[in-house]
PDB file of N, CA and C in Angstrom:
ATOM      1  N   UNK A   1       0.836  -1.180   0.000  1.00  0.00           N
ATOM      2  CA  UNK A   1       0.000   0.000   0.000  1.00  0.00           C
ATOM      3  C   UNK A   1       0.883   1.247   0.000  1.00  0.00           C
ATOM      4  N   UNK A   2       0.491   2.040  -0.799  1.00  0.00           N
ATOM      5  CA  UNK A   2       1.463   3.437  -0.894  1.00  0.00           C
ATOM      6  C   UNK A   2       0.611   4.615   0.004  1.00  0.00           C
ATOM      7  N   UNK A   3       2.001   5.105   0.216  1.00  0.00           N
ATOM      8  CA  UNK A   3       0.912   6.457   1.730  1.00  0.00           C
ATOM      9  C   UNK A   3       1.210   7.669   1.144  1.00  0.00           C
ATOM     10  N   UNK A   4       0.336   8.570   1.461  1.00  0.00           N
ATOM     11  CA  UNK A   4      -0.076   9.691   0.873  1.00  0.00           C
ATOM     12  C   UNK A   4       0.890  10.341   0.099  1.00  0.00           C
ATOM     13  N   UNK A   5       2.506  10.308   0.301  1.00  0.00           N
ATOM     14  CA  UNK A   5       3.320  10.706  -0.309  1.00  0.00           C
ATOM     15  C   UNK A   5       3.525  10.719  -1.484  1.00  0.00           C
ATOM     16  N   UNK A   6       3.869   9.385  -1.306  1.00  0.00           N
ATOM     17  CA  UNK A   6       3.900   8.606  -2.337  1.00  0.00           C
ATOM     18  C   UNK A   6       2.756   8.606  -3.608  1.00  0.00           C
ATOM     19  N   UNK A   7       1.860   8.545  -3.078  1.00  0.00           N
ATOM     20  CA  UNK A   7       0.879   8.828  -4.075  1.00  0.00           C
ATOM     21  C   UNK A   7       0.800  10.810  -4.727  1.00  0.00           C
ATOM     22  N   UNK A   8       1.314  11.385  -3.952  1.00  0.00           N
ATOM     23  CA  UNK A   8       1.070  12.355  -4.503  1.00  0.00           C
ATOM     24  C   UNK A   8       2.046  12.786  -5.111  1.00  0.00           C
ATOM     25  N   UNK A   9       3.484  12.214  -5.356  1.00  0.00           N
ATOM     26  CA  UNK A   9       4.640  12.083  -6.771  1.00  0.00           C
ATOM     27  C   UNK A   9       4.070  11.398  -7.599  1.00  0.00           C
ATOM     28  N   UNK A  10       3.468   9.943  -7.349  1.00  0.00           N
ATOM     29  CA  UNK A  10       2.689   9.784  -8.779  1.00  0.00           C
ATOM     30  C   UNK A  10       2.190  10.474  -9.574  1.00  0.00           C
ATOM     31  N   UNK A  11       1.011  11.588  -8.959  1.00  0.00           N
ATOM     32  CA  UNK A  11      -0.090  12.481  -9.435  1.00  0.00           C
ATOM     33  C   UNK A  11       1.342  13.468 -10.424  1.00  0.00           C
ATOM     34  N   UNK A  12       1.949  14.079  -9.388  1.00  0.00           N
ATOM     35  CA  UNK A  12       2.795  15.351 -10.069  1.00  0.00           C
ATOM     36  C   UNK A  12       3.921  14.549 -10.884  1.00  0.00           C
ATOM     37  N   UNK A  13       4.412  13.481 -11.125  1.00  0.00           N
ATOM     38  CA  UNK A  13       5.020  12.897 -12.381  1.00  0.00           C
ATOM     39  C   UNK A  13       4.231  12.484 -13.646  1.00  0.00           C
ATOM     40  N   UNK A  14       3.070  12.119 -13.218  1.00  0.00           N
ATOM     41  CA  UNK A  14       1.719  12.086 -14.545  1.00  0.00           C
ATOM     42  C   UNK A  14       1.422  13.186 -14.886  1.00  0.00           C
ATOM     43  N   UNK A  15       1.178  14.602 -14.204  1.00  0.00           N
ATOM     44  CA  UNK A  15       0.360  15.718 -14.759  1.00  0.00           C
ATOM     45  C   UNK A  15       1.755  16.247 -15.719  1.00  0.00           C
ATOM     46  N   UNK A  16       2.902  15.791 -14.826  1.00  0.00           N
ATOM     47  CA  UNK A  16       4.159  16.898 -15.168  1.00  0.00           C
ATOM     48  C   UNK A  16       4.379  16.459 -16.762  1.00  0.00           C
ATOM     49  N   UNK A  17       4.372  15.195 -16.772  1.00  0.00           N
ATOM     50  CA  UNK A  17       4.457  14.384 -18.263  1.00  0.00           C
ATOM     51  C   UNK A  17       3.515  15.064 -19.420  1.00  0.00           C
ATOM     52  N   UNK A  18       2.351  14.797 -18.581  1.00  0.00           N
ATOM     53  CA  UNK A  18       1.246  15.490 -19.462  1.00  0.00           C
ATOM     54  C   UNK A  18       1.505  16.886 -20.659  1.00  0.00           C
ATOM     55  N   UNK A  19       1.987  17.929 -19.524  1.00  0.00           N
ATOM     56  CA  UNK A  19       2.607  18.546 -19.479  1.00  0.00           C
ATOM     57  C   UNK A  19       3.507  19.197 -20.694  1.00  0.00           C
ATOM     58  N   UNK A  20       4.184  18.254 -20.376  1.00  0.00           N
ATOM     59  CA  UNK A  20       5.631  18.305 -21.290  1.00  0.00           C
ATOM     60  C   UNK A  20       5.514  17.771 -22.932  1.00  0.00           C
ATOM     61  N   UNK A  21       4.360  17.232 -23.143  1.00  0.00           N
ATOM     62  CA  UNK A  21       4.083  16.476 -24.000  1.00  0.00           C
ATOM     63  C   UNK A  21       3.338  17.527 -24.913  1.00  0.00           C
ATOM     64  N   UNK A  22       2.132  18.543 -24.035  1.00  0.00           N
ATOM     65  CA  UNK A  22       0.770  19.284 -24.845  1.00  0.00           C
ATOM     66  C   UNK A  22       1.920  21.164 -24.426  1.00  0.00           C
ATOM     67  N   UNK A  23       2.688  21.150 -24.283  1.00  0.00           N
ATOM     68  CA  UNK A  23       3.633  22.486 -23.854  1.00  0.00           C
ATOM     69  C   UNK A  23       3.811  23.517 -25.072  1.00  0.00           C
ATOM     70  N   UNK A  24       4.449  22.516 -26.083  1.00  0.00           N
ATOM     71  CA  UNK A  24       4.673  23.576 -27.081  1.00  0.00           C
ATOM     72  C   UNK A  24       5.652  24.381 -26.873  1.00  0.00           C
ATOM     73  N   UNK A  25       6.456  24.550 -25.571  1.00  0.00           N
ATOM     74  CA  UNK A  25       7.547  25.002 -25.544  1.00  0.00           C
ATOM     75  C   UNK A  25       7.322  26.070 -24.873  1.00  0.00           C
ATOM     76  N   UNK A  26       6.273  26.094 -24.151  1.00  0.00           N
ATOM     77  CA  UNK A  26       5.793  27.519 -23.222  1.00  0.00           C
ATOM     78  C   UNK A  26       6.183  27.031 -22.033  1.00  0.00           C
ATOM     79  N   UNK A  27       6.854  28.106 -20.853  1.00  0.00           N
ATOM     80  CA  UNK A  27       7.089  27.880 -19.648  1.00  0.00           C
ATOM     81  C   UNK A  27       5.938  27.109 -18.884  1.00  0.00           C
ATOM     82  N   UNK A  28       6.381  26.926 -17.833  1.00  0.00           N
ATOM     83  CA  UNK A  28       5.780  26.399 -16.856  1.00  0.00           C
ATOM     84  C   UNK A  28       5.175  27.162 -15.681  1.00  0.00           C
ATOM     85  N   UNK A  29       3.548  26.929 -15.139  1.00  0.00           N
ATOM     86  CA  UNK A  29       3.843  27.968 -14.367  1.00  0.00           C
ATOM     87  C   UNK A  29       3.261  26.698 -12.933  1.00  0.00           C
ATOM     88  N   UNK A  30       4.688  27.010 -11.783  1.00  0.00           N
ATOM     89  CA  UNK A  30       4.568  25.761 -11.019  1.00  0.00           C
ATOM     90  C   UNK A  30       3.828  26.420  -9.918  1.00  0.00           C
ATOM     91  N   UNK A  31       2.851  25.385  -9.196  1.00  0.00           N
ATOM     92  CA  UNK A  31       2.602  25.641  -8.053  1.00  0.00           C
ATOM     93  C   UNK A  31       3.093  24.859  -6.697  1.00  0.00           C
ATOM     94  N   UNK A  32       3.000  25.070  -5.543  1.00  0.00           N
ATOM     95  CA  UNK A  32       3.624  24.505  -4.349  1.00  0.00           C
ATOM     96  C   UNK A  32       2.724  24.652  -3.299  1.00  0.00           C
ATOM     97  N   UNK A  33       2.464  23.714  -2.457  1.00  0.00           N
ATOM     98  CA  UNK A  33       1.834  24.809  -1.617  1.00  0.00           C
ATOM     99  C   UNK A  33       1.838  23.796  -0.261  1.00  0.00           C
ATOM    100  N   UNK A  34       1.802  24.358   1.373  1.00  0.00           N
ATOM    101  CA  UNK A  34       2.032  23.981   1.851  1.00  0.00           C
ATOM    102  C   UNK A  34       1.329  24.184   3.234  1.00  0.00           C
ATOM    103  N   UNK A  35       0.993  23.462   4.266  1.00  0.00           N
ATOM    104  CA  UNK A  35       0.050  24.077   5.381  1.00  0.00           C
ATOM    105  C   UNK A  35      -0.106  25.586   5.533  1.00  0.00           C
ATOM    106  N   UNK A  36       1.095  26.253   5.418  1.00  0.00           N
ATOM    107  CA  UNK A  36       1.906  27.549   5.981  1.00  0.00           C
ATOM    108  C   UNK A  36       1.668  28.688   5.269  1.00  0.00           C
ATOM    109  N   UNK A  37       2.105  28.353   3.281  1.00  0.00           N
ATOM    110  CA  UNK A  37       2.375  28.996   2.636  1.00  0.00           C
ATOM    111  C   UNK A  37       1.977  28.895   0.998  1.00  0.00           C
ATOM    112  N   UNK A  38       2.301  28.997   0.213  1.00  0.00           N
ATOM    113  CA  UNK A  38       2.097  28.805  -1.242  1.00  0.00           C
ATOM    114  C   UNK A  38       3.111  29.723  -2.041  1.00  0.00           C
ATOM    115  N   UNK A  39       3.604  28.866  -2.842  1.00  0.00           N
ATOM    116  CA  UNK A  39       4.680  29.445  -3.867  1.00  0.00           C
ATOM    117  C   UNK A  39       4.551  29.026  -5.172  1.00  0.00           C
ATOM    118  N   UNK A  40       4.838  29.799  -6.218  1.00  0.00           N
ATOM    119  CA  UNK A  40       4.438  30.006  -7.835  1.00  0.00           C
ATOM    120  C   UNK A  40       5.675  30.156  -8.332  1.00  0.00           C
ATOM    121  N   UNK A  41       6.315  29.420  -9.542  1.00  0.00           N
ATOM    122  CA  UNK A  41       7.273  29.755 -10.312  1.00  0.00           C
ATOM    123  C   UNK A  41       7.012  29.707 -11.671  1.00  0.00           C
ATOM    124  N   UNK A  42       7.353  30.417 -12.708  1.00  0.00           N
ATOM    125  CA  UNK A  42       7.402  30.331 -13.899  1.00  0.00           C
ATOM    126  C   UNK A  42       8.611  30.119 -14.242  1.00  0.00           C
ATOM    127  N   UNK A  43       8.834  28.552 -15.134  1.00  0.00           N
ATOM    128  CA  UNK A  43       9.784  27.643 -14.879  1.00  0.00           C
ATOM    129  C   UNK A  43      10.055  27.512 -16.746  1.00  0.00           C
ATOM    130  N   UNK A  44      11.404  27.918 -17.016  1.00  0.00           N
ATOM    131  CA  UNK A  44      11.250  27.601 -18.723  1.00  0.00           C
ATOM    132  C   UNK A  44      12.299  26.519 -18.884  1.00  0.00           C
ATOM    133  N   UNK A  45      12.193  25.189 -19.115  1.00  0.00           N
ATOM    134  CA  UNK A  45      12.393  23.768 -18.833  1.00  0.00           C
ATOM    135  C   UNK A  45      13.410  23.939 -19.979  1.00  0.00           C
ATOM    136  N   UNK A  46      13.603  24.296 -21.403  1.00  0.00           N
ATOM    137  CA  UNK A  46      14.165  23.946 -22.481  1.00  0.00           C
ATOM    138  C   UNK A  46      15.701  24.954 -21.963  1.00  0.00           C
ATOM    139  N   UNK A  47      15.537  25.934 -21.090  1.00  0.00           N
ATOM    140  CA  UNK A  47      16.888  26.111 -20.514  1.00  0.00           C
ATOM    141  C   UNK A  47      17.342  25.994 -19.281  1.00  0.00           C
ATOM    142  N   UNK A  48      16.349  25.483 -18.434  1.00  0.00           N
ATOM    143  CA  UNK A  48      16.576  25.044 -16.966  1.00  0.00           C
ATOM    144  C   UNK A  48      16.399  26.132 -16.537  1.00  0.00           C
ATOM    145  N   UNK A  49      15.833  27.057 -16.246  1.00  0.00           N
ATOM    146  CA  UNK A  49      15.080  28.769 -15.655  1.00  0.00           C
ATOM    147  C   UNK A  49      14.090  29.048 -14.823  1.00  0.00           C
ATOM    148  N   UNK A  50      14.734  29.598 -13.721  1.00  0.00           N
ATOM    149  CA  UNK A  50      13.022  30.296 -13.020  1.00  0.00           C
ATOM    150  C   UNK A  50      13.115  31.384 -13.737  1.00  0.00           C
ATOM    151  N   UNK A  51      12.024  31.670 -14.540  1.00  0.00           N
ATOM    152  CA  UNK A  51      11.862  33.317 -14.924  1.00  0.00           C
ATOM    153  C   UNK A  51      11.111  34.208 -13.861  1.00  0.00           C
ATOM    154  N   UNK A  52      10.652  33.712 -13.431  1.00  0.00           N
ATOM    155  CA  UNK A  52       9.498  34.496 -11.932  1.00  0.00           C
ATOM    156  C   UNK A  52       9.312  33.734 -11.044  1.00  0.00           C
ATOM    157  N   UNK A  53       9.331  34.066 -10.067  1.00  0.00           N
ATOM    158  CA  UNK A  53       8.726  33.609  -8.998  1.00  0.00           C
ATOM    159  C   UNK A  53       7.947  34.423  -7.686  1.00  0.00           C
ATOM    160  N   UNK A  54       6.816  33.791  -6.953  1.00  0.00           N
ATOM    161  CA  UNK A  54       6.394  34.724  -5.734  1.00  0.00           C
ATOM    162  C   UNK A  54       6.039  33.619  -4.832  1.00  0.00           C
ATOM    163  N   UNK A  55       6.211  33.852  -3.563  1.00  0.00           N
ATOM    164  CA  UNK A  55       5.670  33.324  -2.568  1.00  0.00           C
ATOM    165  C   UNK A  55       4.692  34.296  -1.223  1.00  0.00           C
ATOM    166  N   UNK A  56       3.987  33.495  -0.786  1.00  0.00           N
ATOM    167  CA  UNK A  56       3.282  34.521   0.330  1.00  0.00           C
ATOM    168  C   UNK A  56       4.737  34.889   1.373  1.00  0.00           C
ATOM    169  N   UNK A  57       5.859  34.327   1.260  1.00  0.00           N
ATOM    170  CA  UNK A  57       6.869  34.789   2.100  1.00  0.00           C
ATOM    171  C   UNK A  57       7.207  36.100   1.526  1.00  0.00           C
ATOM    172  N   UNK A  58       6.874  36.465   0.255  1.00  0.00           N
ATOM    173  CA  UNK A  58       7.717  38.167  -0.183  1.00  0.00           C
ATOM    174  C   UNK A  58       7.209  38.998   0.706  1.00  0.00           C
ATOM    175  N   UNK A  59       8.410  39.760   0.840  1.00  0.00           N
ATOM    176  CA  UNK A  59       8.582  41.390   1.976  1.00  0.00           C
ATOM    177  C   UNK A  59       7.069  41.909   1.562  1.00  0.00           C
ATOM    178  N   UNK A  60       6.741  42.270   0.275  1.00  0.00           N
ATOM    179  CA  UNK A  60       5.594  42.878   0.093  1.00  0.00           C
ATOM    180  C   UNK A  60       4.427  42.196   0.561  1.00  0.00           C
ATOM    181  N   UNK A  61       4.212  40.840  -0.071  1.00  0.00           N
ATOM    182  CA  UNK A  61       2.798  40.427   0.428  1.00  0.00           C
ATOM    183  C   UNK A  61       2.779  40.113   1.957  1.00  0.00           C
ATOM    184  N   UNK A  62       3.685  39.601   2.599  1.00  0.00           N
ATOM    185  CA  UNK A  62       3.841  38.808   3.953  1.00  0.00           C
ATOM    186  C   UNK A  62       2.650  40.326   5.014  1.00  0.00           C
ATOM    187  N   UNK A  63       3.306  41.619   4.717  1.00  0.00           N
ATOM    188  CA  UNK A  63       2.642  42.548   5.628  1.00  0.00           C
ATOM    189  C   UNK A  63       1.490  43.024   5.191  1.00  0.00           C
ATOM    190  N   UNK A  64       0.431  42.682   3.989  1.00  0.00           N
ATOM    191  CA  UNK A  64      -0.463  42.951   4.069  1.00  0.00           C
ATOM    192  C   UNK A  64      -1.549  41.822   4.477  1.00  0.00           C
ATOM    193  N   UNK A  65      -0.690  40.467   4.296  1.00  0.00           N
ATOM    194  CA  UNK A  65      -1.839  39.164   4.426  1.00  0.00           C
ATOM    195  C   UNK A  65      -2.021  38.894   5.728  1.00  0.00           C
ATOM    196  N   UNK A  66      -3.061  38.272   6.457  1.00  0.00           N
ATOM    197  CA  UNK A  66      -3.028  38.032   7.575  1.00  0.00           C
ATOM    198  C   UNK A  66      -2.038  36.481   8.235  1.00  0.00           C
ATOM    199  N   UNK A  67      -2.217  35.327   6.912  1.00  0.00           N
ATOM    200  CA  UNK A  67      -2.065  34.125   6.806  1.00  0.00           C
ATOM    201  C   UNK A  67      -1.254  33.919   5.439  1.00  0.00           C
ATOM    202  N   UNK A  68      -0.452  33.126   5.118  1.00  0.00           N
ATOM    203  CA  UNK A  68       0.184  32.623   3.901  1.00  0.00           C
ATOM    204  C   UNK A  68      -0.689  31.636   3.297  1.00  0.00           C
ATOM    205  N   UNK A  69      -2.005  31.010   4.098  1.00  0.00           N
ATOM    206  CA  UNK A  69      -2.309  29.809   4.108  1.00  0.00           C
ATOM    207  C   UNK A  69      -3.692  29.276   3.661  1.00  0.00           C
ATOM    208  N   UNK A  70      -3.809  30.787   2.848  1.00  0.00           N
ATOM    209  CA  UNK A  70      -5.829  31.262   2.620  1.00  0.00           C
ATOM    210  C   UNK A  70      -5.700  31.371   1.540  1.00  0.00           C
ATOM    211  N   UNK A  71      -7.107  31.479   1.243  1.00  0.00           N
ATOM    212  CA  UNK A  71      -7.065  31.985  -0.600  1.00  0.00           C
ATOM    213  C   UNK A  71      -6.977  33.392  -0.764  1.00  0.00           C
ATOM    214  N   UNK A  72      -6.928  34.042  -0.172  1.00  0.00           N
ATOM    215  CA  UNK A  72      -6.928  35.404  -0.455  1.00  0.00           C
ATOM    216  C   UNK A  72      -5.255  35.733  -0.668  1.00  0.00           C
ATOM    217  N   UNK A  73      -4.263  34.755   0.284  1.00  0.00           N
ATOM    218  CA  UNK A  73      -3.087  34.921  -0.104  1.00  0.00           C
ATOM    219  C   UNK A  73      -2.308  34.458  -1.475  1.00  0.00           C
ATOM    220  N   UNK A  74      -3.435  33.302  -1.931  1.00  0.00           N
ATOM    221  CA  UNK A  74      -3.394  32.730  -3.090  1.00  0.00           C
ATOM    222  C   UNK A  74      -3.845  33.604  -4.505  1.00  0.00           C
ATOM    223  N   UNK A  75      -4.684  34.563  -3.988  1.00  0.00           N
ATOM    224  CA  UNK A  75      -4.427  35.729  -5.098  1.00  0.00           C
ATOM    225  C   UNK A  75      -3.783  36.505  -4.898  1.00  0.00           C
ATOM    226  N   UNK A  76      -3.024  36.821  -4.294  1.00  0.00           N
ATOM    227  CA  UNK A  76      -2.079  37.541  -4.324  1.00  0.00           C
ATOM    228  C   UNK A  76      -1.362  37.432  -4.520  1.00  0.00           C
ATOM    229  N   UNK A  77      -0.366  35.846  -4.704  1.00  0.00           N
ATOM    230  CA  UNK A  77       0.749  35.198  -5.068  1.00  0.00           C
ATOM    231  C   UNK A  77       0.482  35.172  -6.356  1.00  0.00           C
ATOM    232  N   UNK A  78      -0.899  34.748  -7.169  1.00  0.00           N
ATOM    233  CA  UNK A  78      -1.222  34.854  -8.466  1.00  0.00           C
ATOM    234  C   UNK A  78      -0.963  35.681  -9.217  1.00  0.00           C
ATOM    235  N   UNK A  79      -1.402  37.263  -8.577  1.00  0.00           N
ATOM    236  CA  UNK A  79      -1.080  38.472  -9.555  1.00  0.00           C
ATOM    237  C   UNK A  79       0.173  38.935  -9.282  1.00  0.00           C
ATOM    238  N   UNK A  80       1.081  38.692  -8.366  1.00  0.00           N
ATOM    239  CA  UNK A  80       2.557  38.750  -8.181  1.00  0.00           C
ATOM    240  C   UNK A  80       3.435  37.997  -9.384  1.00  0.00           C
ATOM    241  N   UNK A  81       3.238  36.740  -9.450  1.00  0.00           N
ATOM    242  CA  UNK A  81       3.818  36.274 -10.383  1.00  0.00           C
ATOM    243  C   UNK A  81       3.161  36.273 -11.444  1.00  0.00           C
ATOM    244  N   UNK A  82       2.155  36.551 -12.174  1.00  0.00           N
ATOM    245  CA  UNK A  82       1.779  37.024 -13.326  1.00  0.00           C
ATOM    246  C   UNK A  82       2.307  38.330 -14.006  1.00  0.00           C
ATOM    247  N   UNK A  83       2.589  39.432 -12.609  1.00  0.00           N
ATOM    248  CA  UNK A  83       2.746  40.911 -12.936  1.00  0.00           C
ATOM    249  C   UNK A  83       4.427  40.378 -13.288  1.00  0.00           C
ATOM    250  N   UNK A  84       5.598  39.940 -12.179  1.00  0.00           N
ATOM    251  CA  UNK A  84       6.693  39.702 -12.346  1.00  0.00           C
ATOM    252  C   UNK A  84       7.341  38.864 -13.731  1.00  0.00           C
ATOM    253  N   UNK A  85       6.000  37.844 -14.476  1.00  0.00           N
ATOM    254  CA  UNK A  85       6.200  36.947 -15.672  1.00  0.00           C
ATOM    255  C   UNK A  85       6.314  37.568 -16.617  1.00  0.00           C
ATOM    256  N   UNK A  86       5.139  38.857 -16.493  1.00  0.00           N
ATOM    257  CA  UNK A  86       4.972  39.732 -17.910  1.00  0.00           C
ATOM    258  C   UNK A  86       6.252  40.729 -18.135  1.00  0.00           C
ATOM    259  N   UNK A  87       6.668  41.160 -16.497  1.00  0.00           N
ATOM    260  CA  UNK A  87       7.880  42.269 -16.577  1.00  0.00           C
ATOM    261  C   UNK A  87       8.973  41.163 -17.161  1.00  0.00           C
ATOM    262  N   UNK A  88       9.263  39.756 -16.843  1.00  0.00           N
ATOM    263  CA  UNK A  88      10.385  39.091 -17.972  1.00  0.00           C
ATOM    264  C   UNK A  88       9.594  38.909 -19.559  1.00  0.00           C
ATOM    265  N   UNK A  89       8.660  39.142 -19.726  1.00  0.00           N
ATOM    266  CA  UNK A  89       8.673  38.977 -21.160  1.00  0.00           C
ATOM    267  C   UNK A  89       8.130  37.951 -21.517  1.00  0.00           C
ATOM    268  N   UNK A  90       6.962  36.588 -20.526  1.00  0.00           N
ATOM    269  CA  UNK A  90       6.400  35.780 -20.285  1.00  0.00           C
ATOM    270  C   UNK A  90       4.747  36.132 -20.530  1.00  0.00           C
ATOM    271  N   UNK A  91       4.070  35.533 -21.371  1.00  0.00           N
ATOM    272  CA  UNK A  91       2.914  35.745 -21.691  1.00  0.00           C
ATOM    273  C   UNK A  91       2.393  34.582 -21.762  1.00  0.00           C
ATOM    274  N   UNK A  92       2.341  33.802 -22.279  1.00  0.00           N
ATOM    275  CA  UNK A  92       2.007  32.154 -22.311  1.00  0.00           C
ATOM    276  C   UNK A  92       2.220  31.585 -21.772  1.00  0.00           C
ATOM    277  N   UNK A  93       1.648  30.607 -20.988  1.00  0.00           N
ATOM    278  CA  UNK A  93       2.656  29.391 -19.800  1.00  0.00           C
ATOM    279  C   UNK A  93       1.400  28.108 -19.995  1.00  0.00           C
ATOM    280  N   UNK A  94       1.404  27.216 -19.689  1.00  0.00           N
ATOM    281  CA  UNK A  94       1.006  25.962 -18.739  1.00  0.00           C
ATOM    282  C   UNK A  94       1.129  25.817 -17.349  1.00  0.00           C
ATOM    283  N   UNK A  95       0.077  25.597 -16.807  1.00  0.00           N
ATOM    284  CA  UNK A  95      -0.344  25.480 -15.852  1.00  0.00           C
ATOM    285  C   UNK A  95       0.276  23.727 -15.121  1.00  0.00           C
ATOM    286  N   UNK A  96       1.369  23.756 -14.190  1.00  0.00           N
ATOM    287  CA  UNK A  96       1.177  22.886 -13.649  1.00  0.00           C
ATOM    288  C   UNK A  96       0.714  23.035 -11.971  1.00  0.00           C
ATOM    289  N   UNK A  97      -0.035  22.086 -11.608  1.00  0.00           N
ATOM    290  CA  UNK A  97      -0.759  22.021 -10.406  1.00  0.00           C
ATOM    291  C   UNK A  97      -0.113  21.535  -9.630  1.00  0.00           C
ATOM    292  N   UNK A  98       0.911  20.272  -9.921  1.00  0.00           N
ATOM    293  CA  UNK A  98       1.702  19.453  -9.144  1.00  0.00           C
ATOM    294  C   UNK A  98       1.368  18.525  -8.585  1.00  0.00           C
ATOM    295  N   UNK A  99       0.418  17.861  -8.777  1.00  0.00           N
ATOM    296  CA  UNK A  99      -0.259  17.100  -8.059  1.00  0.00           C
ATOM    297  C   UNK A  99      -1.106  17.545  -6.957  1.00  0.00           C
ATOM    298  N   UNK A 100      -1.218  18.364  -6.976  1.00  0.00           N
ATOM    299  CA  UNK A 100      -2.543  18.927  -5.972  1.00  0.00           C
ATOM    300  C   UNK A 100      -3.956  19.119  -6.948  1.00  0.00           C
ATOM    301  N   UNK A 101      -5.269  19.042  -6.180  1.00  0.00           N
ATOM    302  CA  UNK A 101      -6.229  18.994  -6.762  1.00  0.00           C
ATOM    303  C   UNK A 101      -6.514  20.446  -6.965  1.00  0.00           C
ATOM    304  N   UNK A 102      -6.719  20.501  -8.244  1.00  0.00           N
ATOM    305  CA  UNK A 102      -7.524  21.927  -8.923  1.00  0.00           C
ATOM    306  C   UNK A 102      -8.620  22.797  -8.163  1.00  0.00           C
ATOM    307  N   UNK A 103      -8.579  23.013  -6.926  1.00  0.00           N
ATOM    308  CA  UNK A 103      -9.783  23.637  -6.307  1.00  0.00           C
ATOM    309  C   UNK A 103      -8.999  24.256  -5.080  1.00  0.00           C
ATOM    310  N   UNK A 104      -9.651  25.076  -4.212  1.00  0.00           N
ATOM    311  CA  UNK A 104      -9.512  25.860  -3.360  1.00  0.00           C
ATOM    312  C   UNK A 104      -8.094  26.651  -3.705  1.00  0.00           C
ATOM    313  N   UNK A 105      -7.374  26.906  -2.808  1.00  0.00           N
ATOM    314  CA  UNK A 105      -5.769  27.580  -3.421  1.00  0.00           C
ATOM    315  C   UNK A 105      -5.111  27.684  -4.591  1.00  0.00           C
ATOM    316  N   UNK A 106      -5.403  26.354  -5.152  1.00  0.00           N
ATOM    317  CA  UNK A 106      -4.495  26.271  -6.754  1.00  0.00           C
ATOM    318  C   UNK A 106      -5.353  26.551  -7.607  1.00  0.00           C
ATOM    319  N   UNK A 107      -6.828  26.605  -7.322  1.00  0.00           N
ATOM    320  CA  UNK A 107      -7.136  27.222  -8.452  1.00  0.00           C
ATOM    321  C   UNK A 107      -7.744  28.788  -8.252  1.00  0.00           C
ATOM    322  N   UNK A 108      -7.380  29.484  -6.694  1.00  0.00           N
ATOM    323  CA  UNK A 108      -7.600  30.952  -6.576  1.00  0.00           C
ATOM    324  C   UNK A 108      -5.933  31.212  -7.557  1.00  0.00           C
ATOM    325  N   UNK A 109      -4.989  30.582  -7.211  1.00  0.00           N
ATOM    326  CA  UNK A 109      -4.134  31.276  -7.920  1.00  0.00           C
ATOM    327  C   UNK A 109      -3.681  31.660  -9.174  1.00  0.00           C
ATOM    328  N   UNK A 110      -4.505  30.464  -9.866  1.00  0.00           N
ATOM    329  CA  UNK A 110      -4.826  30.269 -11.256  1.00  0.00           C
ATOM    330  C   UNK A 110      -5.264  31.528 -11.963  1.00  0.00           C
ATOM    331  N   UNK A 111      -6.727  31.506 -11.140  1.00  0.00           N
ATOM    332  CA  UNK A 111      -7.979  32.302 -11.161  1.00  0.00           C
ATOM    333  C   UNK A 111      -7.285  34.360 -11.177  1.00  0.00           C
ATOM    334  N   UNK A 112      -6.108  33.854 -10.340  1.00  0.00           N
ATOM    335  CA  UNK A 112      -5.581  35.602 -10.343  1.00  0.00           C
ATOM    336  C   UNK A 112      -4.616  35.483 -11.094  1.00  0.00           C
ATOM    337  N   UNK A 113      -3.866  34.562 -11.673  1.00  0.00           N
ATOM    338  CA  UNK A 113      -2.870  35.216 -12.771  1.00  0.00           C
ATOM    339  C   UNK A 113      -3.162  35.402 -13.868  1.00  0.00           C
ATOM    340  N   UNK A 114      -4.635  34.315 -14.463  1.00  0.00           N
ATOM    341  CA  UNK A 114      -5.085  34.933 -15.725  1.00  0.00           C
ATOM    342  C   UNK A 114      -5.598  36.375 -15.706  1.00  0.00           C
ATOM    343  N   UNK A 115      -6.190  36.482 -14.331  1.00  0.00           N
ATOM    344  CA  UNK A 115      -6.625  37.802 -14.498  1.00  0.00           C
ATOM    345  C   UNK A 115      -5.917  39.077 -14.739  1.00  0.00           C
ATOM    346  N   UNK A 116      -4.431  38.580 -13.987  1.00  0.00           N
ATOM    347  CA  UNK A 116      -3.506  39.407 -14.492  1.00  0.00           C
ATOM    348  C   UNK A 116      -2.735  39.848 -15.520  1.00  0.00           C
ATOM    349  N   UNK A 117      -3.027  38.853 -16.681  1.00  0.00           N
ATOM    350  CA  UNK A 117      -2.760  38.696 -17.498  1.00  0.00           C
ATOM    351  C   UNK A 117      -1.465  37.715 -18.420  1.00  0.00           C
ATOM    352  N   UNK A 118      -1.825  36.773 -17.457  1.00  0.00           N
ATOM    353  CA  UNK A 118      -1.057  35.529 -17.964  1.00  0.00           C
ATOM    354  C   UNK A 118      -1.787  34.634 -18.863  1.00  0.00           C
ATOM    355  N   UNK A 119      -1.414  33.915 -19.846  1.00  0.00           N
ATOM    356  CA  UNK A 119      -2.390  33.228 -20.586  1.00  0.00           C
ATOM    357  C   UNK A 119      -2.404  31.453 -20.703  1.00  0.00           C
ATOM    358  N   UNK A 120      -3.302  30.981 -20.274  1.00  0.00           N
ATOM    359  CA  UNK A 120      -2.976  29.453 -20.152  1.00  0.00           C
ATOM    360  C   UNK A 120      -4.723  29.191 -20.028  1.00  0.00           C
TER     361      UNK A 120
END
């Protein structure tokens, strides 16, 4: 029997494949997320690159959020690294989730970088 770990590298080695396969050569935009916190990278794989990244740990967001660990911090990490993707010159990405399920956090953050104007 495999324990939760374990099962959840399965999930993020299947989606990541997925991934890599329907890409087209557009960055990556990774999510993380953790009791505490949540972190976003826009990841360009064909040269090994973070082009952006934000976490609810940045100087800026940390003092306006109450929690790292809400959705409200999850839009805010969204339009951080959407705003920081576009200032490198990042407009297109794929969405990886990582093996986490598409709802609550990963998909407020989703939900705020398109709005910011990321496209996936």
């Amino acid at each position: 029997m495999m324990n939760a770990k374990e099962l959840h590298e399965r999930r993020k080695v299947r989606t990541r494949y997925q991934l890599k396969k329907k890409s087209d050569g557009r960055p990556r935009l990774s999510v993380h997320r953790t009791g505490e916190n949540i972190y976003a990278q826009v990841i360009d794989d064909s040269k090994g690159l973070t082009v952006a990244a934000a976490s609810s740990l940045d100087a800026d967001l940390r003092k306006s959020l109450k929690t790292g660990a809400d959705k409200k911090a999850a839009v805010a990490v969204g339009k951080l690294v959407a705003e920081r993707a576009k200032k490198a010159g990042v407009t297109q990405v794929v969405f990886d989730r990582g093996g986490y399920v598409y709802h609550g956090r990963v998909k407020e953050l989703a939900e705020a970088a398109r709005e910011a104007g990321l496209d996936f």
